[in-house]
Each structure stands twice: as structure tokens, then as C-alpha cells.
N, C-alpha and C. Protein backbone atom coordinates (compact mmCIF):
# COMPACT_ATOMS: atom_id res chain seq x y z
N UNK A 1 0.83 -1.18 0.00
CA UNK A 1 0.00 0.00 0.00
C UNK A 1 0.88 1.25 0.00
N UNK A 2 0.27 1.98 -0.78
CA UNK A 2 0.80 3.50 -0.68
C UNK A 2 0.69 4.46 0.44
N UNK A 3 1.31 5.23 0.87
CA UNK A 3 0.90 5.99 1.99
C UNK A 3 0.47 7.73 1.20
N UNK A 4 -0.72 7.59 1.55
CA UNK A 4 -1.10 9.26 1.03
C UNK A 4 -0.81 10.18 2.05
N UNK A 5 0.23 11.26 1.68
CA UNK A 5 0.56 12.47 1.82
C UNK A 5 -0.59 13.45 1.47
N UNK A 6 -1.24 14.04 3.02
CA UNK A 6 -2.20 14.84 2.74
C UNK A 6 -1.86 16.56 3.17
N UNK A 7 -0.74 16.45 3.66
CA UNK A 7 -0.19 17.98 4.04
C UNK A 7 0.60 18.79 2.77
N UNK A 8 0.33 19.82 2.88
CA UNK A 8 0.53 20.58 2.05
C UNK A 8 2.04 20.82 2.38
N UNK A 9 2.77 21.30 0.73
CA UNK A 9 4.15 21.74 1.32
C UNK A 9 4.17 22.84 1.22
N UNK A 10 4.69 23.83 2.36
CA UNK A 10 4.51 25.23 2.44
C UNK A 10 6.02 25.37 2.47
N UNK A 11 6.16 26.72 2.04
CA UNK A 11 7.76 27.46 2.58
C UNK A 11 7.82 27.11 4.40
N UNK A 12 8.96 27.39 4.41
CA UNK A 12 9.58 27.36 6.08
C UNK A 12 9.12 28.39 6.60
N UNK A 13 8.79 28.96 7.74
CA UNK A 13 8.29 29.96 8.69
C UNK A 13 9.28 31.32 8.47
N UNK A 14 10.76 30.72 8.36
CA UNK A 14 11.62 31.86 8.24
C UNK A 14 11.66 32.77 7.45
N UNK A 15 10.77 31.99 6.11
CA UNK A 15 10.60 32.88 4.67
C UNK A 15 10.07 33.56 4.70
N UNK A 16 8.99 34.77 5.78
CA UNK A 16 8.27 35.23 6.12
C UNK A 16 9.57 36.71 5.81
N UNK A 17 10.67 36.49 6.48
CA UNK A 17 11.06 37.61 6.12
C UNK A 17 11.93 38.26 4.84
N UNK A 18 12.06 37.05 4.01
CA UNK A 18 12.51 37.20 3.14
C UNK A 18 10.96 38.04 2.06
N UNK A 19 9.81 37.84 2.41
CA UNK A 19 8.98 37.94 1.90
C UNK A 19 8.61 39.53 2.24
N UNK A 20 8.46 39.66 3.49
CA UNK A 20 8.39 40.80 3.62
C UNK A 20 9.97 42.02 2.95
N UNK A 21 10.82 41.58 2.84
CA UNK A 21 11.21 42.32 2.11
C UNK A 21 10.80 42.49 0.17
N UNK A 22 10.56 41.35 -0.13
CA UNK A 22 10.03 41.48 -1.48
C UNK A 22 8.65 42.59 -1.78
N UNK A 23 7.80 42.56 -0.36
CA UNK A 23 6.61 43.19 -0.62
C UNK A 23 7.33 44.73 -0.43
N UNK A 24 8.38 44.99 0.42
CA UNK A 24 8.78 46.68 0.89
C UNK A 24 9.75 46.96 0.18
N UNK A 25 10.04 46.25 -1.05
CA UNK A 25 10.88 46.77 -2.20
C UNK A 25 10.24 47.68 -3.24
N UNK A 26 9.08 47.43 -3.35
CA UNK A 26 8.77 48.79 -4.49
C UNK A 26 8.51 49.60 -3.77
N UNK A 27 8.35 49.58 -2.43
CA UNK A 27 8.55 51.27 -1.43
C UNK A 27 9.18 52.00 -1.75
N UNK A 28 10.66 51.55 -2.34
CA UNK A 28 12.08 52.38 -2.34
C UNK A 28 11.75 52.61 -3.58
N UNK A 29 11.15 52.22 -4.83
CA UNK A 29 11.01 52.46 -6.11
C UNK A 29 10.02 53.90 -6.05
N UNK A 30 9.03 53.84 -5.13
CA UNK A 30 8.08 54.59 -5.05
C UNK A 30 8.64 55.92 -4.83
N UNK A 31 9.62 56.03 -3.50
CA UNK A 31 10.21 57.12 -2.79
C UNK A 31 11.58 57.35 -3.95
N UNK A 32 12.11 56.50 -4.92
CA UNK A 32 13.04 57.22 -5.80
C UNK A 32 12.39 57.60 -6.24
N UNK A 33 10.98 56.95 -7.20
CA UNK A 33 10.38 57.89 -8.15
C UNK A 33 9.98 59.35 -7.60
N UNK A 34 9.18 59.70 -6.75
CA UNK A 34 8.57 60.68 -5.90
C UNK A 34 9.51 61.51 -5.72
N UNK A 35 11.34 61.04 -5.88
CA UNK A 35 12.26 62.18 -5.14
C UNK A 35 12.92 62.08 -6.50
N UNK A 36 12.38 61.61 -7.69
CA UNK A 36 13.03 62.43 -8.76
C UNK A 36 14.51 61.58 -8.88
N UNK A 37 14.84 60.75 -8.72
CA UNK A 37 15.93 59.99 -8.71
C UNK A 37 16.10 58.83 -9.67
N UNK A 38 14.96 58.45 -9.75
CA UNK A 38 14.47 57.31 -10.92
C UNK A 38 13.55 57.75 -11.56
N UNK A 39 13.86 57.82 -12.79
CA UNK A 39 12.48 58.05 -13.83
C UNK A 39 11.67 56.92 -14.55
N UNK A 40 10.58 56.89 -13.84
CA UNK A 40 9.70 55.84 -14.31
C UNK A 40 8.69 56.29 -15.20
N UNK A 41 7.52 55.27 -15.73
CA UNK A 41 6.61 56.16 -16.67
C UNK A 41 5.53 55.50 -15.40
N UNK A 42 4.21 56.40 -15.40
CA UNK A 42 3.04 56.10 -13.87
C UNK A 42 3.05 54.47 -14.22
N UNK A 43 2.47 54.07 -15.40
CA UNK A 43 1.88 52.60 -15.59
C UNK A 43 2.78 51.97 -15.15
N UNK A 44 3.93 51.89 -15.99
CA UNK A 44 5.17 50.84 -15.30
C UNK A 44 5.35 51.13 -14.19
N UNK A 45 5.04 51.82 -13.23
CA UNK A 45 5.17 52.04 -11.89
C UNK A 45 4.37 51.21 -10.81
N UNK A 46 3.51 51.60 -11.42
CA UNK A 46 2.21 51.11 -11.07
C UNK A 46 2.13 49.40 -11.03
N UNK A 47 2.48 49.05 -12.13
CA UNK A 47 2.30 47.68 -13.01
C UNK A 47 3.87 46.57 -11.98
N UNK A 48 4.91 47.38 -11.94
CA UNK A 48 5.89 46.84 -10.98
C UNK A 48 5.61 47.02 -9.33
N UNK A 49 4.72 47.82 -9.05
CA UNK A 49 4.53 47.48 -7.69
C UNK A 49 3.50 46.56 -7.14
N UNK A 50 2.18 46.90 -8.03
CA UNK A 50 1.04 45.69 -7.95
C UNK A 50 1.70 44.65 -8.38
N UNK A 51 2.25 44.37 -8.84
CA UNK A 51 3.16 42.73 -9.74
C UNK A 51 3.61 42.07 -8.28
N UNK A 52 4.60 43.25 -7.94
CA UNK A 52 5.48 42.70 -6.63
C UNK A 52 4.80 42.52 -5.48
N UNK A 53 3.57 43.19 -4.97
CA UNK A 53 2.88 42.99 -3.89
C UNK A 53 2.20 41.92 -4.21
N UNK A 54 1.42 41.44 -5.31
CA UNK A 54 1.29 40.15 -5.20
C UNK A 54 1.79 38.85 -4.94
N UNK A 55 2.86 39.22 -5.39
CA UNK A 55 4.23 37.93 -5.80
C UNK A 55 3.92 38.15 -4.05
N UNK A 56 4.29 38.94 -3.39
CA UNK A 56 4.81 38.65 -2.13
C UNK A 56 3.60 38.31 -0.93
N UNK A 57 2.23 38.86 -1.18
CA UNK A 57 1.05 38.16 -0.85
C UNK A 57 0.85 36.74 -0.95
N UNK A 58 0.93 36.39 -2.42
CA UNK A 58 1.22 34.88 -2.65
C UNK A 58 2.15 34.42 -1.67
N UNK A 59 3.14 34.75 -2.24
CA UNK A 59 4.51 33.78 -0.95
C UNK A 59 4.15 33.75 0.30
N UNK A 60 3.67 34.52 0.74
CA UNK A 60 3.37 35.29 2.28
C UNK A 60 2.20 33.81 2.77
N UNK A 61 1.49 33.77 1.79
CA UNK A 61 0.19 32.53 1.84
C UNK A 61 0.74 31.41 2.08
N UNK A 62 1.40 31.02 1.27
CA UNK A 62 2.41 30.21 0.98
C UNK A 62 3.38 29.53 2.16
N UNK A 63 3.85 30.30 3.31
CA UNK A 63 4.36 30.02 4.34
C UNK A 63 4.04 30.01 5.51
N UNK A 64 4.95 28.55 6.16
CA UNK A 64 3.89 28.10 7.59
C UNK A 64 3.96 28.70 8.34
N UNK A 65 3.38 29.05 9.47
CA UNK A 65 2.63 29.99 10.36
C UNK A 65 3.62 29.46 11.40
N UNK A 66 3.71 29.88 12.45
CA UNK A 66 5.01 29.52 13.76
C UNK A 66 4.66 28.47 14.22
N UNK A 67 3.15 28.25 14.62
CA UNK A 67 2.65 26.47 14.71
C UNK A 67 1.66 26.05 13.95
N UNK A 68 2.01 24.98 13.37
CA UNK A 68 1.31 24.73 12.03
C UNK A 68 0.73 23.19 12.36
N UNK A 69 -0.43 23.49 12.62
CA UNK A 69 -0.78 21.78 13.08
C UNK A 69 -2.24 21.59 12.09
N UNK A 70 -2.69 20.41 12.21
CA UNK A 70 -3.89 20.26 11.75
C UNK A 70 -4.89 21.39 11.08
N UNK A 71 -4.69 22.03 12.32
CA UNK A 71 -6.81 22.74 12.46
C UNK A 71 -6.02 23.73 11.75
N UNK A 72 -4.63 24.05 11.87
CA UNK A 72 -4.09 25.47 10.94
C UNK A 72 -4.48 25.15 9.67
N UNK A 73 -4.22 23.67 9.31
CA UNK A 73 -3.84 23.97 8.02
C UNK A 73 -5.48 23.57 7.18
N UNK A 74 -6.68 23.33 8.48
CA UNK A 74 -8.36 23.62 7.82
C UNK A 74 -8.76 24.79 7.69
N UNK A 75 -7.89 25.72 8.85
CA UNK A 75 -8.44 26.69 8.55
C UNK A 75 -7.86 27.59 7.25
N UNK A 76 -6.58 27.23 7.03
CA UNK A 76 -5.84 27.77 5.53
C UNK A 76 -6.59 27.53 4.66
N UNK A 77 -7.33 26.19 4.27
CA UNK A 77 -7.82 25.44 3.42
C UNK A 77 -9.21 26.41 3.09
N UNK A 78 -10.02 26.53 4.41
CA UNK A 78 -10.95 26.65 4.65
C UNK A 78 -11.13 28.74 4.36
N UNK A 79 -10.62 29.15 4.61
CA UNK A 79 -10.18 30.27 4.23
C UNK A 79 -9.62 30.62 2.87
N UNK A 80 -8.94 29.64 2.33
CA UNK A 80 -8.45 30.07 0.75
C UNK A 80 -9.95 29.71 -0.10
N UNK A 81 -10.79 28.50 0.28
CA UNK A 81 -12.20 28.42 -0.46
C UNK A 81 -13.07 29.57 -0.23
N UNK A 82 -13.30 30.08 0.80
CA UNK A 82 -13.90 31.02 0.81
C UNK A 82 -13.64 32.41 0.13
N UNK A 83 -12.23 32.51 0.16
CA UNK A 83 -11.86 33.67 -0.42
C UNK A 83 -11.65 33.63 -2.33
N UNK A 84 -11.69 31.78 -2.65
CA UNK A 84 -11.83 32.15 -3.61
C UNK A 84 -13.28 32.38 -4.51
N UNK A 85 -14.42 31.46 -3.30
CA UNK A 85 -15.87 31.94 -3.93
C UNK A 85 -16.12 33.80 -3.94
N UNK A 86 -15.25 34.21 -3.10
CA UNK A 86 -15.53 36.05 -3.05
C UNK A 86 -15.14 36.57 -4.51
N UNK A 87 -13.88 35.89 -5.00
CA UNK A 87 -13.21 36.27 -6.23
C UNK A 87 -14.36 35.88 -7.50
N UNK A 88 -14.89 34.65 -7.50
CA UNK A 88 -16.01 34.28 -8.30
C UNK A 88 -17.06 35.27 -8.29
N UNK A 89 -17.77 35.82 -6.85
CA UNK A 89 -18.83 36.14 -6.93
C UNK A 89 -18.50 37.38 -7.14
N UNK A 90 -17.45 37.97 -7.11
CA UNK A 90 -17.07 39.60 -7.71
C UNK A 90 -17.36 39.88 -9.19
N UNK A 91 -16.53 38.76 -10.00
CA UNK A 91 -16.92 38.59 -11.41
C UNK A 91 -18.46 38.43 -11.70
N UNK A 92 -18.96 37.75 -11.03
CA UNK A 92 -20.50 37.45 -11.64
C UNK A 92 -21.35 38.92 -11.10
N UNK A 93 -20.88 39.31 -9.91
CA UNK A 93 -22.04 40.10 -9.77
C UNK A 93 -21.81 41.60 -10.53
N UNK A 94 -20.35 42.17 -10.79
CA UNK A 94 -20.14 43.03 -11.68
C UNK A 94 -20.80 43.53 -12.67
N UNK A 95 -20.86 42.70 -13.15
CA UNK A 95 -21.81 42.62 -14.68
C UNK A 95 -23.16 43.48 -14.49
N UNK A 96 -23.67 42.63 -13.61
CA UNK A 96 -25.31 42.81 -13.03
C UNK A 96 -25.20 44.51 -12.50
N UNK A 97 -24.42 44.41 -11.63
CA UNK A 97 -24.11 45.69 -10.80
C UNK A 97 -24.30 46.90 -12.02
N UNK A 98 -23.31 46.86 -13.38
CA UNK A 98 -23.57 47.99 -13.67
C UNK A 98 -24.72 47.93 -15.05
N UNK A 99 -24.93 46.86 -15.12
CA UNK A 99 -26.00 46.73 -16.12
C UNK A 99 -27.57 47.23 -14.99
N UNK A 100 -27.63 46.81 -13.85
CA UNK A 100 -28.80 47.53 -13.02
C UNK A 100 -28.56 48.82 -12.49
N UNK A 101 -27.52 49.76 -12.45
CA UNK A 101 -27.18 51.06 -11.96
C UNK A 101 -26.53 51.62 -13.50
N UNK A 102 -26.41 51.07 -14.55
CA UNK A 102 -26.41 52.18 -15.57
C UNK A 102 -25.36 52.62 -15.30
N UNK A 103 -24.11 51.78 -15.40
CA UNK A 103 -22.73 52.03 -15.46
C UNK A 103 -22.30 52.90 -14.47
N UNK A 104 -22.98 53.59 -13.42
CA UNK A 104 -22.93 54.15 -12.25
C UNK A 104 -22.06 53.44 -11.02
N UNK A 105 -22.37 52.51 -10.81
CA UNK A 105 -21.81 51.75 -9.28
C UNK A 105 -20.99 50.53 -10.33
N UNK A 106 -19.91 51.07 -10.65
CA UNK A 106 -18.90 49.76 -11.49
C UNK A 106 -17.82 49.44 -10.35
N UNK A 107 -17.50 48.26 -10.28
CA UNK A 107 -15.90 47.96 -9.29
C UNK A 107 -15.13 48.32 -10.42
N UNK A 108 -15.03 48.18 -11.39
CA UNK A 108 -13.93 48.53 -12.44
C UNK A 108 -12.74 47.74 -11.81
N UNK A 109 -12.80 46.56 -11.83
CA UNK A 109 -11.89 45.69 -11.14
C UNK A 109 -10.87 45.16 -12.35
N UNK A 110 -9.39 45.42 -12.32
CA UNK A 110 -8.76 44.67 -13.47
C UNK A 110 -8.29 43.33 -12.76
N UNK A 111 -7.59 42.91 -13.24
CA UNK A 111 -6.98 41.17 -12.62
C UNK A 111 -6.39 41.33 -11.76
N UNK A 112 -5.41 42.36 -11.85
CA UNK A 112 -4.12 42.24 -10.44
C UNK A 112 -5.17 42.59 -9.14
N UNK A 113 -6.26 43.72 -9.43
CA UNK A 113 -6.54 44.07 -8.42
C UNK A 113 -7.63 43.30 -7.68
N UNK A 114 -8.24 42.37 -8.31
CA UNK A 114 -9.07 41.26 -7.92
C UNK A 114 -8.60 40.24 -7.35
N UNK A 115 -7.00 39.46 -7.93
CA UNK A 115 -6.53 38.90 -7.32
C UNK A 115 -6.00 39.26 -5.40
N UNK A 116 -5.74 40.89 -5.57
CA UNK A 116 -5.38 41.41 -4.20
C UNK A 116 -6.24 41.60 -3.67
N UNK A 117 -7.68 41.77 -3.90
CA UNK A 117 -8.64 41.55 -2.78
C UNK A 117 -8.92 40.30 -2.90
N UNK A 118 -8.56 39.18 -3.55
CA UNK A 118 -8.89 37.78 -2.87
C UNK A 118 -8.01 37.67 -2.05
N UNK A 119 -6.67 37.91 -2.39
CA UNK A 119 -5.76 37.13 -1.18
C UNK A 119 -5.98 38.58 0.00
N UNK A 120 -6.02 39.79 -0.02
CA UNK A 120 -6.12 40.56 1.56
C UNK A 120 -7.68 39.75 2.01
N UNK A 121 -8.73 39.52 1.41
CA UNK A 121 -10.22 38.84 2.17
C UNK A 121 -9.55 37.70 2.83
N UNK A 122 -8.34 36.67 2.20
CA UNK A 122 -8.01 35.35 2.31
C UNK A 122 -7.70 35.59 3.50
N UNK A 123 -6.86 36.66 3.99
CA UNK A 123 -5.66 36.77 5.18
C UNK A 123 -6.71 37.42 6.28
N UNK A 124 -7.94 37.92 6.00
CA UNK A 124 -8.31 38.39 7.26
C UNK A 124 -9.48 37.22 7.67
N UNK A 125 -9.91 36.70 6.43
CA UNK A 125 -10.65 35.26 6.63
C UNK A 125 -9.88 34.43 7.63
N UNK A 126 -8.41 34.09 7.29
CA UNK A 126 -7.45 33.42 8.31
C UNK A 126 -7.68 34.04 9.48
N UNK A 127 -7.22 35.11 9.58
CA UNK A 127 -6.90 35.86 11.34
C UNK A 127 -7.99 35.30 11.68
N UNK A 128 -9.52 35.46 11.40
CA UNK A 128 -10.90 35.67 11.95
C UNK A 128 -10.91 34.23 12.49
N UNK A 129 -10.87 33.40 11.70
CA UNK A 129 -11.32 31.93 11.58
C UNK A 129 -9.95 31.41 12.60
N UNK A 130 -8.76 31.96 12.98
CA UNK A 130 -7.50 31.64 13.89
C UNK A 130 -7.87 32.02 15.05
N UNK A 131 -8.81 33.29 15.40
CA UNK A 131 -9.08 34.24 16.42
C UNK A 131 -10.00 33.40 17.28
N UNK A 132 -11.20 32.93 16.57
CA UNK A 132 -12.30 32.64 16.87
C UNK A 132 -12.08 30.76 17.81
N UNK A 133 -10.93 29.99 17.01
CA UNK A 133 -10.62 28.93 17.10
C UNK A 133 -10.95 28.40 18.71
């Protein structure tokens, strides 16, 4: 018989800070641009910092928590489903939203920024569902 492996493989706990520096690196891009030191164009600015805060949201998801037992890793589970039916039901209800308000009340949501409110809903879904435990 086979033995099924049902745990997820996450980064190490330590990667937490390697991560947090990936997310506070386009800070310094921000504050060269702003002080005139680096010349960027807005979009590519824009487009390299949402890029990088994701990358580092992701990773951030991605790595185990200081104790990582069971019920952590239902409530990870249990929290990434939920946060991804929010991402679904954003897309579907959009539509409706401005087709019944007459292009008035739009999220005007592009991808990067849909993806970052799934994973910030994901992370406070966690705390809530860690809090409550």
C-alpha cells in the first residue's frame, strides 16, 4: 500500500522575512520615483509594484505559520475556499451591478486588483477563523 501524503508543502516559517522584504521593495522604487531619482513612466510604476505585492502576498500565503498543526492547516484550506468563492462572486455580480445602476456603481476591477482583494479577504478570513478557534 501507498501511503497518502495529505499535508501541504509550504515554505519554512523563516521565509516570512525574506517575503516581507520582497513586498517593501517597491517602497524604495516609489520614494526614488517621488524624489526624482528614478524616472519611471506612472503605468510601469504602477504595473511593478502591484506585480510585486502580489508575488509577495502569494509567498506570504504560501508560508507556515510559527505552529502549524492540523486545524491550521483547515483553517488555511478553509479560508483560501472562501476567499476564492468572493473572487467568483465579484466577477458574476459586476456585470449585473452595472448593467442595473447604468454604469454608475462599477468595481472597475482589473486582474491584479481582484486577485489582491482575494488574497487581503483570504488573510483576514485566516486571522478571523485563527481568532475565533
Amino acid at each position: 500500500m501507498t501511503k497518502n501524503n495529505s499535508t501541504l508543502n509550504l515554505l519554512p516559517y523563516s521565509f516570512k522575512r525574506i517575503v516581507l522584504f520582497i513586498m517593501l521593495s517597491p517602497l524604495i522604487l516609489v520614494i526614488l520615483s517621488m524624489l526624482e531619482l528614478i524616472t519611471f513612466e506612472k503605468e510601469l510604476l504602477k504595473t511593478i509594484v502591484t506585480t510585486t505585492v502580489l508575488l509577495g502576498l502569494l509567498l506570504f500565503a504560501l508560508t507556515k505559520d510559527k505552529i502549524e498543526d492540523e486545524l491550521t492547516m483547515i483553517i488555511r484550506l478553509k479560508a483560501l475556499a472562501i476567499s476564492f468563492i468572493y473572487g467568483v462572486m465579484m466577477v458574476i455580480v459586476e456585470p449585473f451591478s452595472n448593467l442595473l445602476f447604468d454604469h454608475d456603481f462599477s468595481f472597475g476591477m482589473e486582474t491584479r486588483e481582484l486577485l489582491l482583494s482575494m488574497l487581503l479577504f483570504y488573510f483576514i478570513m485566516k486571522y478571523l477563523m485563527k481568532r475565533g478557534r
